[in-house]
N, C-alpha and C. Protein backbone atom coordinates (compact mmCIF):
# COMPACT_ATOMS: atom_id res chain seq x y z
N UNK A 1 11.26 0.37 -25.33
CA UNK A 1 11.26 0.09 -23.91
C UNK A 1 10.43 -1.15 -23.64
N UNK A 2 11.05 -2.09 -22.84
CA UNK A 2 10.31 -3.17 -22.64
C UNK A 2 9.03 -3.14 -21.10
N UNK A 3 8.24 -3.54 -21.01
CA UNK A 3 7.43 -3.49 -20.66
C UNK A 3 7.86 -4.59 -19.30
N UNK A 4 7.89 -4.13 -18.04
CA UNK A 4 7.83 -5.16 -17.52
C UNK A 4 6.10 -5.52 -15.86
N UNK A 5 6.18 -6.73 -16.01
CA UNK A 5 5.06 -6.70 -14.80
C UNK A 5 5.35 -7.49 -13.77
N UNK A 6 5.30 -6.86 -12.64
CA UNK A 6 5.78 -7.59 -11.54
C UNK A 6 4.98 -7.40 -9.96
N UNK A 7 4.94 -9.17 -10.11
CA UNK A 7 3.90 -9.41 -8.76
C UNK A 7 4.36 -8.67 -7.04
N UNK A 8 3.03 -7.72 -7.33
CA UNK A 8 3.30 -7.07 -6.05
C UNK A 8 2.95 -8.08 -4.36
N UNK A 9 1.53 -8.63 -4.63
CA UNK A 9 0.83 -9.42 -3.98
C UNK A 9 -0.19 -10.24 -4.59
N UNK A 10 -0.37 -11.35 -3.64
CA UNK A 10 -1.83 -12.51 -4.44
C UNK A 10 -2.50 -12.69 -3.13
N UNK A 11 -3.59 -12.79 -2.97
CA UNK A 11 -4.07 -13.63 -2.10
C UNK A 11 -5.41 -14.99 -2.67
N UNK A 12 -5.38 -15.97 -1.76
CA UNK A 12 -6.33 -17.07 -2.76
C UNK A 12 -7.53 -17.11 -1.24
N UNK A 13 -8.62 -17.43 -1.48
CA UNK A 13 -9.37 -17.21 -0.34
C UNK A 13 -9.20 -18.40 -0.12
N UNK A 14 -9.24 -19.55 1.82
CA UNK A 14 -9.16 -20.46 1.70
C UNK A 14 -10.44 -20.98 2.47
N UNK A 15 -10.42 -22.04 3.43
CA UNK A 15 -12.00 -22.36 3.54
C UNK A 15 -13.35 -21.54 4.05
N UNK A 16 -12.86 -20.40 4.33
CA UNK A 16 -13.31 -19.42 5.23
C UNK A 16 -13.47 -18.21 4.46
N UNK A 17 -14.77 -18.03 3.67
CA UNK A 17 -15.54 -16.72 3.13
C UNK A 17 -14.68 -15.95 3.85
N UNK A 18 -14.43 -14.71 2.28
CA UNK A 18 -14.21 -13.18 3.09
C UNK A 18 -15.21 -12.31 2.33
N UNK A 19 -15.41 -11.58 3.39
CA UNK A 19 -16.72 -9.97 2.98
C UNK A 19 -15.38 -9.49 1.90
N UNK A 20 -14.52 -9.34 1.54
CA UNK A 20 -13.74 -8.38 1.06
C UNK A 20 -12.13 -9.14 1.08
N UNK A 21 -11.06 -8.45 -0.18
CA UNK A 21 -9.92 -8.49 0.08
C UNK A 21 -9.43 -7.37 -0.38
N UNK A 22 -8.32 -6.89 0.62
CA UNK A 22 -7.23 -5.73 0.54
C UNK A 22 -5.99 -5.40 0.08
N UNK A 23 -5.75 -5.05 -0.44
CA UNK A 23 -4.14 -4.69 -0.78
C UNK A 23 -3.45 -3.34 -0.47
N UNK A 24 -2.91 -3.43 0.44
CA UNK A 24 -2.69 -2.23 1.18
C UNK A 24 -1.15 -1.95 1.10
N UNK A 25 -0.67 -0.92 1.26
CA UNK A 25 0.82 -0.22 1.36
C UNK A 25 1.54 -0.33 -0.15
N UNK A 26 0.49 -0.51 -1.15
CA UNK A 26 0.55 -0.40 -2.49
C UNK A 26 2.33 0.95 -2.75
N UNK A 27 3.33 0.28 -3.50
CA UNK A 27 4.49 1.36 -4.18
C UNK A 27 4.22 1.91 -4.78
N UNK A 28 4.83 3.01 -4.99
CA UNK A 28 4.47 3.79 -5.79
C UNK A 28 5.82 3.71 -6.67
N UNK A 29 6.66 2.62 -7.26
CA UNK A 29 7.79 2.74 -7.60
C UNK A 29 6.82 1.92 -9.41
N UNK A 30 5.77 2.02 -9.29
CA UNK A 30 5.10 1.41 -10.56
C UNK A 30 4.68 2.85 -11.96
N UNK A 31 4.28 2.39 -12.63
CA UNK A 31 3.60 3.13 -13.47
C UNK A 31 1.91 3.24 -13.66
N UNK A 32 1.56 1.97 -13.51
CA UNK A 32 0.45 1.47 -13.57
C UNK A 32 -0.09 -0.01 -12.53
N UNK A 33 -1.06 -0.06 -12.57
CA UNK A 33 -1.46 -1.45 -11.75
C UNK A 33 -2.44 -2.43 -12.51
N UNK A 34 -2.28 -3.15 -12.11
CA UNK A 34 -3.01 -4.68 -12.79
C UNK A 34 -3.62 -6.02 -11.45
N UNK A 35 -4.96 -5.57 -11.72
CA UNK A 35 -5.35 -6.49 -10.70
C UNK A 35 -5.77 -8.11 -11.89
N UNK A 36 -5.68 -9.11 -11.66
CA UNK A 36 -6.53 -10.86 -12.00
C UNK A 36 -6.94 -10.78 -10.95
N UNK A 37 -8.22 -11.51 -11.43
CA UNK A 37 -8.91 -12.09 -10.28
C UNK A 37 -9.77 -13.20 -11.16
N UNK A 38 -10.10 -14.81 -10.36
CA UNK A 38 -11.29 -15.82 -10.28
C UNK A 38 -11.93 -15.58 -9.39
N UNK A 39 -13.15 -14.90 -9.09
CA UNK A 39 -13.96 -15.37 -8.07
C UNK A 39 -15.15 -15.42 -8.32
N UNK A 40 -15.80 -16.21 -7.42
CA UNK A 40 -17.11 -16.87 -6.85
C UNK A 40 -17.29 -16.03 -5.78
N UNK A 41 -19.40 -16.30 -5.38
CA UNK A 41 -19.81 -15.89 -4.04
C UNK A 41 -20.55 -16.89 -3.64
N UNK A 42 -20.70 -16.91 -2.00
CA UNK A 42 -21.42 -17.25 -1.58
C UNK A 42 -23.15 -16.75 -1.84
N UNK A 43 -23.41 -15.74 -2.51
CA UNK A 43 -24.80 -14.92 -2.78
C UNK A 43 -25.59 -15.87 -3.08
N UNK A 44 -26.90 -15.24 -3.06
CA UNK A 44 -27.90 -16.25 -3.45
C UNK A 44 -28.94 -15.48 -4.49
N UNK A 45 -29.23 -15.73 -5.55
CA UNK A 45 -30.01 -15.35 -6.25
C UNK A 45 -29.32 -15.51 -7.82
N UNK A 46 -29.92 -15.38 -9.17
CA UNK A 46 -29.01 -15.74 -10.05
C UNK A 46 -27.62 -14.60 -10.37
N UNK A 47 -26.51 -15.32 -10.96
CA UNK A 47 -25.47 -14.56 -10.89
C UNK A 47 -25.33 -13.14 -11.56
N UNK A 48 -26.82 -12.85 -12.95
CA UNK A 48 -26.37 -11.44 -13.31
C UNK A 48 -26.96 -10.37 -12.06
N UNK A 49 -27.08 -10.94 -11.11
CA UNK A 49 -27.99 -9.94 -10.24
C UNK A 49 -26.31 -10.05 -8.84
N UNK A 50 -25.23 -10.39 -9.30
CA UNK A 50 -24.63 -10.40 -8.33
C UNK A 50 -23.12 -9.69 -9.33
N UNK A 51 -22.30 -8.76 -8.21
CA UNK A 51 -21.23 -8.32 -8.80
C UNK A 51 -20.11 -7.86 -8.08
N UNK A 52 -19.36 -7.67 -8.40
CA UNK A 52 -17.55 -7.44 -7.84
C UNK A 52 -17.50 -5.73 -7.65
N UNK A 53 -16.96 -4.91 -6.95
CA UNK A 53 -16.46 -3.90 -6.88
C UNK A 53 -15.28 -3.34 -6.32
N UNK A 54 -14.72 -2.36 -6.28
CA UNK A 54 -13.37 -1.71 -6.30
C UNK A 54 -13.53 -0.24 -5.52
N UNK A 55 -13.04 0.06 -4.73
CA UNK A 55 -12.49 0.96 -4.26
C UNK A 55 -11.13 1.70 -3.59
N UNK A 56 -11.17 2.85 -3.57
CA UNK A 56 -9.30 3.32 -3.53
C UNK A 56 -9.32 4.08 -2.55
N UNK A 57 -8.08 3.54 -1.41
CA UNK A 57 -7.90 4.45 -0.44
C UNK A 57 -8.73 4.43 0.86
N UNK A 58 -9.48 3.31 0.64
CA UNK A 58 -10.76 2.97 1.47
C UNK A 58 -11.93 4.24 1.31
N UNK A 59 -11.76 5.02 0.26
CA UNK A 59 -12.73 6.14 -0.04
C UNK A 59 -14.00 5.62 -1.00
N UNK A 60 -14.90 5.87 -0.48
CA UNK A 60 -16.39 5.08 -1.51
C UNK A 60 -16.90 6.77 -2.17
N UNK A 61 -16.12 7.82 -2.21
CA UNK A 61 -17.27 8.70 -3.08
C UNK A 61 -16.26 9.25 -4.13
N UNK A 62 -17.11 10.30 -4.61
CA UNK A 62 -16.37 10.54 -6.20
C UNK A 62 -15.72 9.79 -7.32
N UNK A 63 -16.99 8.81 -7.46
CA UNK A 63 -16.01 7.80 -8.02
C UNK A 63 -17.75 7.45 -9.40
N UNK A 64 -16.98 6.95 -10.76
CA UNK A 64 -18.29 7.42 -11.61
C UNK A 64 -18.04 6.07 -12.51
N UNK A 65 -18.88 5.07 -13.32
CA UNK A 65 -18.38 4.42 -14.04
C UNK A 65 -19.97 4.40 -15.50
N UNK A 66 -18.99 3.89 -16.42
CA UNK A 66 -20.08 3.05 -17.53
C UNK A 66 -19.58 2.09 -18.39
N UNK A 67 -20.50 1.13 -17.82
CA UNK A 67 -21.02 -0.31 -17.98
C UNK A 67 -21.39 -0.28 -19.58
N UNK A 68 -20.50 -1.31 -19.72
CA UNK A 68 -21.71 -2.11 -21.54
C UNK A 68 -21.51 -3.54 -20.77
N UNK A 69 -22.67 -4.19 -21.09
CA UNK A 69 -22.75 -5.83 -20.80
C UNK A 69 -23.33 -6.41 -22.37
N UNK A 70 -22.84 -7.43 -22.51
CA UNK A 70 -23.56 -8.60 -23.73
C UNK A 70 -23.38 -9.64 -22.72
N UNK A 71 -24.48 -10.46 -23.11
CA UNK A 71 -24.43 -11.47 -23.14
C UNK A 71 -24.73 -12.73 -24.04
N UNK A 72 -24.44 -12.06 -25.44
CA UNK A 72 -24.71 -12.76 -26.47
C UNK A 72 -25.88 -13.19 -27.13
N UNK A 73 -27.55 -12.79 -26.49
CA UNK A 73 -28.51 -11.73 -27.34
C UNK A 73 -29.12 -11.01 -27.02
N UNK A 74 -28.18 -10.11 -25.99
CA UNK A 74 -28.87 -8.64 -25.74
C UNK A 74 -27.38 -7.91 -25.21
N UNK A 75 -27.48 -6.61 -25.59
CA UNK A 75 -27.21 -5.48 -24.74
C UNK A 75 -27.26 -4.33 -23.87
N UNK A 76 -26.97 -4.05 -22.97
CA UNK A 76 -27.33 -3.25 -22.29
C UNK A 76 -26.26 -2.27 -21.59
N UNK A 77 -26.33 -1.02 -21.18
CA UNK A 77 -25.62 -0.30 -20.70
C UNK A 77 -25.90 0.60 -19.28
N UNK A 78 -24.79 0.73 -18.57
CA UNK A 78 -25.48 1.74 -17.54
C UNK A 78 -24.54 2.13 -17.02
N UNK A 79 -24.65 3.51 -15.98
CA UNK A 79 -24.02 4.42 -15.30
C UNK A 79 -24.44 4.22 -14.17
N UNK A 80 -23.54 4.65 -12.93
CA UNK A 80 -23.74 4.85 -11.55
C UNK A 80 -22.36 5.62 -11.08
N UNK A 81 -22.68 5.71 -10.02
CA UNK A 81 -21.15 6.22 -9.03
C UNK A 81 -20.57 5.54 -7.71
N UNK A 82 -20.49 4.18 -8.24
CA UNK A 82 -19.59 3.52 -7.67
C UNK A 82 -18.45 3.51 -9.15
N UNK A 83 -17.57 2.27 -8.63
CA UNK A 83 -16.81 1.31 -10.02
C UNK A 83 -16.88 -0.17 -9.97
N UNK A 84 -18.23 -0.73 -10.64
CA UNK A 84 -18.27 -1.88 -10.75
C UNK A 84 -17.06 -2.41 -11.11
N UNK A 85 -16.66 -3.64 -11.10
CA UNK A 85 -15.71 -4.78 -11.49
C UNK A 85 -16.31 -5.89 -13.00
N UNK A 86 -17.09 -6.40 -12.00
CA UNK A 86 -18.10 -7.43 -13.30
C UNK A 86 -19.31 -8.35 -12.31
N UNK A 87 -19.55 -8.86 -12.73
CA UNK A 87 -20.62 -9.93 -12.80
C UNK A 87 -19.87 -11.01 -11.90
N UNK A 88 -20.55 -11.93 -10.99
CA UNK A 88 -20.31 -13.10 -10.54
C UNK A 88 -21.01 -13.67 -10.09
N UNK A 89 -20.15 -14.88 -10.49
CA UNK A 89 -21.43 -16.58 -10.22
C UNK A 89 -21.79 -16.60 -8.66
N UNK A 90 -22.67 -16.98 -8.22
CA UNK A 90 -23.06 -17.68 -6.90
C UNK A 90 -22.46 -19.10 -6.88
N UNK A 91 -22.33 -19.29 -5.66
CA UNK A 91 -21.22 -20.13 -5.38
C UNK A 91 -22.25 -21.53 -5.68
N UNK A 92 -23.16 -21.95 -6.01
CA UNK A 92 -23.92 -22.87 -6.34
C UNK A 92 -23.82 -23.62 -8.28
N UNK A 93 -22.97 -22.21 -8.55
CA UNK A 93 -22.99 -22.46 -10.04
C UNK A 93 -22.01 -23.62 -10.21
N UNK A 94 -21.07 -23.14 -9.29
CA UNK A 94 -19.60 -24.44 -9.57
C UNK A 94 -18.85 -23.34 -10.66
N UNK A 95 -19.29 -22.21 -11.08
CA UNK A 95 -18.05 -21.72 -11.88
C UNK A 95 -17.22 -20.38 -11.43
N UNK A 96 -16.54 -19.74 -11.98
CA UNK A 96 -16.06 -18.69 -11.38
C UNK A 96 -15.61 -17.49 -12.47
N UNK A 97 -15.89 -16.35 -12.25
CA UNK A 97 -15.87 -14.99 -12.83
C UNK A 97 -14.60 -14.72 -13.23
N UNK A 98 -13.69 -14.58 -14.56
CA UNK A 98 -12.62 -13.94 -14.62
C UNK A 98 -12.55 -12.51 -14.49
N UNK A 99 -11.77 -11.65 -14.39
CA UNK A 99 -11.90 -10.40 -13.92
C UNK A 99 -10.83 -9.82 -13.79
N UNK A 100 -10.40 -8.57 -14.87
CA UNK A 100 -9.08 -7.51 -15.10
C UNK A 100 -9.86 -6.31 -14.75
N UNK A 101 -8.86 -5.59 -14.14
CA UNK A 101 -8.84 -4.15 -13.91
C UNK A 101 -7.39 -3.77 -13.66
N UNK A 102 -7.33 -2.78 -15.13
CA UNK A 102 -6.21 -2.01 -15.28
C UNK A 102 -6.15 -0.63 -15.10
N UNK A 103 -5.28 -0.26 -13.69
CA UNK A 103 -5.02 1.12 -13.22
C UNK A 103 -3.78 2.14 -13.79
N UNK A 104 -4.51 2.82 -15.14
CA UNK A 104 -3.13 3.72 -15.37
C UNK A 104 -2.60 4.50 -14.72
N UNK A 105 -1.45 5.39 -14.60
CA UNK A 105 -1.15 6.18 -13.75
C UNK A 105 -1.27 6.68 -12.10
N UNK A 106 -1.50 5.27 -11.62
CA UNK A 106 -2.00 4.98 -9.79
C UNK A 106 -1.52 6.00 -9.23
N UNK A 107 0.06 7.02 -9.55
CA UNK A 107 0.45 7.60 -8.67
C UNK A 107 0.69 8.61 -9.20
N UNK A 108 -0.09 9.14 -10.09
CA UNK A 108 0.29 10.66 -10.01
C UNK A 108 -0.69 11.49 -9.54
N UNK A 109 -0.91 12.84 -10.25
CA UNK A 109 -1.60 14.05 -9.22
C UNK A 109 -2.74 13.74 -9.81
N UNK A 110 -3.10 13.38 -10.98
CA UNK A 110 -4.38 13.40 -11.72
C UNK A 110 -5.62 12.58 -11.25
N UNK A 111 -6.75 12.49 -12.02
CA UNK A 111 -7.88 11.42 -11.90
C UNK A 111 -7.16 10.09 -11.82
N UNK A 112 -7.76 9.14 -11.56
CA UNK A 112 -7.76 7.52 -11.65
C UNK A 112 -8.88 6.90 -12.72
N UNK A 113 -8.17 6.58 -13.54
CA UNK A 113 -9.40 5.72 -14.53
C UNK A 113 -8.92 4.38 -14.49
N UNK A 114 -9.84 3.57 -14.77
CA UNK A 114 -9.94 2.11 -14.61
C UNK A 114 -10.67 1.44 -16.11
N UNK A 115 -10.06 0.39 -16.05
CA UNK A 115 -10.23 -0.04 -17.15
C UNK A 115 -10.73 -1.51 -16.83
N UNK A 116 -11.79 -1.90 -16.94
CA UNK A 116 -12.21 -2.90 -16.50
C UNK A 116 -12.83 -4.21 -17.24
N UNK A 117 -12.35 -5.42 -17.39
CA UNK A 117 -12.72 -6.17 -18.09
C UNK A 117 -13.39 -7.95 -17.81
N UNK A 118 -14.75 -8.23 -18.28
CA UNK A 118 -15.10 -9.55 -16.68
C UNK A 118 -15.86 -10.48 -17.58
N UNK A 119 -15.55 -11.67 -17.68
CA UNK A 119 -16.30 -12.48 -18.50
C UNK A 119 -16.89 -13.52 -16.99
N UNK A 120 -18.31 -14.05 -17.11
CA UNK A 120 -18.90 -15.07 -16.57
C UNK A 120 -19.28 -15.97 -17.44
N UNK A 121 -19.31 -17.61 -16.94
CA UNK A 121 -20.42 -18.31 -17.59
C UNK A 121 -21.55 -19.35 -16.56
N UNK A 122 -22.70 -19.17 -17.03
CA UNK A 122 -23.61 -19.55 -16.54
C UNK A 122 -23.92 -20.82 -16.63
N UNK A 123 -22.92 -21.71 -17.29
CA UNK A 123 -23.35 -23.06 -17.49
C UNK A 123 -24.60 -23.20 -18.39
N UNK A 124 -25.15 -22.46 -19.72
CA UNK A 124 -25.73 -22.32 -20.38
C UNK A 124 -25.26 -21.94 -21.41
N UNK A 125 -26.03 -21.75 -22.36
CA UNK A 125 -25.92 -21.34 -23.80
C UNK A 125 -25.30 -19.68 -23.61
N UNK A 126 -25.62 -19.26 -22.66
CA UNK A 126 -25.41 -17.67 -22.42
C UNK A 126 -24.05 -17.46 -21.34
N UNK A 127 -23.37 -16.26 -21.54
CA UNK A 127 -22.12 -16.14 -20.33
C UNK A 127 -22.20 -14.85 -20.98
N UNK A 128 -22.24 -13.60 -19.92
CA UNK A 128 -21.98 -12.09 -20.00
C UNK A 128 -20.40 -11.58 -19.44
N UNK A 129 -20.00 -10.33 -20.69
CA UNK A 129 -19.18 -9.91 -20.56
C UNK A 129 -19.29 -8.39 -20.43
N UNK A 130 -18.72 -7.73 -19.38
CA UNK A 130 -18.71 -6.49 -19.07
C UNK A 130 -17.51 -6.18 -19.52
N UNK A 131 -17.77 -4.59 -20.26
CA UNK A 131 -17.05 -3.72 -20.29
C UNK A 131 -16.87 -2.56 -19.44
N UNK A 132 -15.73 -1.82 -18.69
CA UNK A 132 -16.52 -1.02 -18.09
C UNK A 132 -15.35 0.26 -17.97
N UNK A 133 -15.92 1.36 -17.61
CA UNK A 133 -14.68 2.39 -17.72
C UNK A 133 -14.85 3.21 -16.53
N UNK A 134 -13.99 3.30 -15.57
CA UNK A 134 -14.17 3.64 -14.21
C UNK A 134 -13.25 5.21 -14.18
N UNK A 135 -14.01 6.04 -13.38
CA UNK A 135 -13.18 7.19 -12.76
C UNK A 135 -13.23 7.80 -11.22
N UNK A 136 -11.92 7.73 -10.69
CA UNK A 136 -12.08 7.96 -9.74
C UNK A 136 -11.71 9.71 -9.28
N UNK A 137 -12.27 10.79 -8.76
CA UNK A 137 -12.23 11.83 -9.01
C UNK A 137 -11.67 11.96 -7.87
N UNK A 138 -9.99 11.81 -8.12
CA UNK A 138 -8.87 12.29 -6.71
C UNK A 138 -8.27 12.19 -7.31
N UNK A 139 -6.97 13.22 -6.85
CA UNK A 139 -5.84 13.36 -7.04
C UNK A 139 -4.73 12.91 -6.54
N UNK A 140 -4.89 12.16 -5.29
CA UNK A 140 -4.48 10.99 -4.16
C UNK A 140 -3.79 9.90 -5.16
N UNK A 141 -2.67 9.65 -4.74
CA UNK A 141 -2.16 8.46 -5.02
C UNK A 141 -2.58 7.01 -4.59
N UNK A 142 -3.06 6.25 -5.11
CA UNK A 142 -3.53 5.12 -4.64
C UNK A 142 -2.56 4.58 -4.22
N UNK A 143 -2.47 4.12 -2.28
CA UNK A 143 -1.79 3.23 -1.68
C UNK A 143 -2.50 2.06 -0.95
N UNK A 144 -3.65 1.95 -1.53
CA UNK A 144 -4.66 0.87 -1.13
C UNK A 144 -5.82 0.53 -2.10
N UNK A 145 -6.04 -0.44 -2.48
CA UNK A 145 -7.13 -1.19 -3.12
C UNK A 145 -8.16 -2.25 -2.35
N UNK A 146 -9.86 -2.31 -2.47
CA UNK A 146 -10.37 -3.43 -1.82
C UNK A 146 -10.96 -3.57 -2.91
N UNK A 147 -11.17 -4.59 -3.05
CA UNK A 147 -12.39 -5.50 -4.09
C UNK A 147 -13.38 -6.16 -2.79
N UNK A 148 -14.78 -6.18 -3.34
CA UNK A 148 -15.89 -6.70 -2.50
C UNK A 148 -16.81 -7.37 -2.97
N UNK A 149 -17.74 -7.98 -3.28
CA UNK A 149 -19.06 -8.25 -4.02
C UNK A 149 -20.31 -7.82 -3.20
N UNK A 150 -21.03 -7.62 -4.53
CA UNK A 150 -22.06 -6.53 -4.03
C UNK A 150 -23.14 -7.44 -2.61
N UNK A 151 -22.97 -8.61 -2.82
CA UNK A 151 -23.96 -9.79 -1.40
C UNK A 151 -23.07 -10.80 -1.21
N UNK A 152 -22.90 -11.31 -0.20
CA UNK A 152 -22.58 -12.44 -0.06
C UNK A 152 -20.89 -12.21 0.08
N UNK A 153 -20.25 -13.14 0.23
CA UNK A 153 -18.84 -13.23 0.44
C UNK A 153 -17.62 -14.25 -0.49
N UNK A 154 -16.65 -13.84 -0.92
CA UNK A 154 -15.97 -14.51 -1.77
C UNK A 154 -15.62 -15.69 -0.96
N UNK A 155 -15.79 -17.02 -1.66
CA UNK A 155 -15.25 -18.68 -1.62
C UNK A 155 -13.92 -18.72 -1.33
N UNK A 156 -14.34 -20.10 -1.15
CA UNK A 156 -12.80 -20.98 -1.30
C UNK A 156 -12.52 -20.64 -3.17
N UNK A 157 -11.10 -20.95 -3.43
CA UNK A 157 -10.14 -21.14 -4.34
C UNK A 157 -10.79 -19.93 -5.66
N UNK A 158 -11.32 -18.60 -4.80
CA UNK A 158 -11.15 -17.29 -5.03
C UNK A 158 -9.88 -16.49 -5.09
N UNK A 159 -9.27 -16.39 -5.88
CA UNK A 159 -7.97 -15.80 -6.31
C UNK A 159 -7.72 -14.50 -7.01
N UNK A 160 -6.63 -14.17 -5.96
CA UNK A 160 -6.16 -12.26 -6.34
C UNK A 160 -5.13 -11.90 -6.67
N UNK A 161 -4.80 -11.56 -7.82
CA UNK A 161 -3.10 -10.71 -7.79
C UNK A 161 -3.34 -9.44 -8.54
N UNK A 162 -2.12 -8.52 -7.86
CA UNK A 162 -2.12 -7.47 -7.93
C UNK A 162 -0.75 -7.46 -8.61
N UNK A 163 -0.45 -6.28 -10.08
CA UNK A 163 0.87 -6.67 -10.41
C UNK A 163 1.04 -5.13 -10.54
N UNK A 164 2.24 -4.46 -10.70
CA UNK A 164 2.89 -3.25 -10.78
C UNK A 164 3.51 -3.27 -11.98
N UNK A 165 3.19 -2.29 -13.26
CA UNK A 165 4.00 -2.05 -14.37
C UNK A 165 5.00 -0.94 -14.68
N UNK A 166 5.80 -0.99 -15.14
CA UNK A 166 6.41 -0.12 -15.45
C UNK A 166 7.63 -0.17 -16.75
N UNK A 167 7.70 0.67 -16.93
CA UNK A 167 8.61 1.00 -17.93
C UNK A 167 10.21 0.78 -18.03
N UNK A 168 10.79 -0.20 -18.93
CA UNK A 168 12.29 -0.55 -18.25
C UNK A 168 12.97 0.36 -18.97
């Protein structure tokens, strides 16, 4: 069976910061979901102290993740109950955060796990990469997604797509 992926929606931020972007009235004619994303913030402080997040359904609880970060000479790990995304630059760096999150099974009865993957670079010898493994504890079909950063607001030529997989 061939695998196919197909663009549901994109949005690119244009001169005008947003607190947040949405993807709403999400099909359920997919198997799975696939968010890309580049973005930057407006935040202020250095970029590992700044980060991307995800939520479903516009619901912020029951939701659990764990974090591994390198940044090429250290590691570190952690838990909370949100679902981080990754790491991102402040908009002073001039660079911008790549950033996957892959949603298996968006629409059936079960949990939501997330699969999350985010490289930064700091314009240094150093650039951190998160790993991260997200669960969302509903049985709700996801017909909405927001991504946010944890301060500050996503830039100009901040870019989003959302793709739908499925099975041909």
């Amino acid at each position: 069976m061939a695998t196919q992926f197909t663009l549901i929606n994109s949005t690119a931020v244009g001169s005008t910061p947003v607190s947040s972007v949405t993807f709403n009235s999400i099909p359920s004619t997919y198997t799975d979901l696939l968010v890309k994303m580049s973005v930057s913030t407006n935040a202020s402080g250095t970029a590992s102290a700044n980060g991307t997040n995800i939520n479903f359904n516009g619901v912020t609880t029951n939701r659990l993740y764990r974090r591994l970060e390198g940044n090429g000479s250290s590691v570190s790990s952690d838990t909370n109950a949100n679902i981080p995304i990754g790491t991102v630059n402040a908009s002073s760096s001039n660079y911008f955060s790549n950033q996957e999150i892959y949603i298996p099974n968006y629409n059936s009865s079960y949990y939501k796990s997330t699969i999350v993957q985010s490289v930064v670079e700091y314009n240094s010898p150093t650039a951190t990469q998160d790993l991260v493994s997200g669960l969302w504890s509903s049985t709700a079909a996801i017909t909405s997604l927001t991504i946010y950063p944890d301060a500050g607001s996503f830039i100009q030529y901040s870019t989003f797509y959302l793709y739908g997989i499925k099975n041909s």
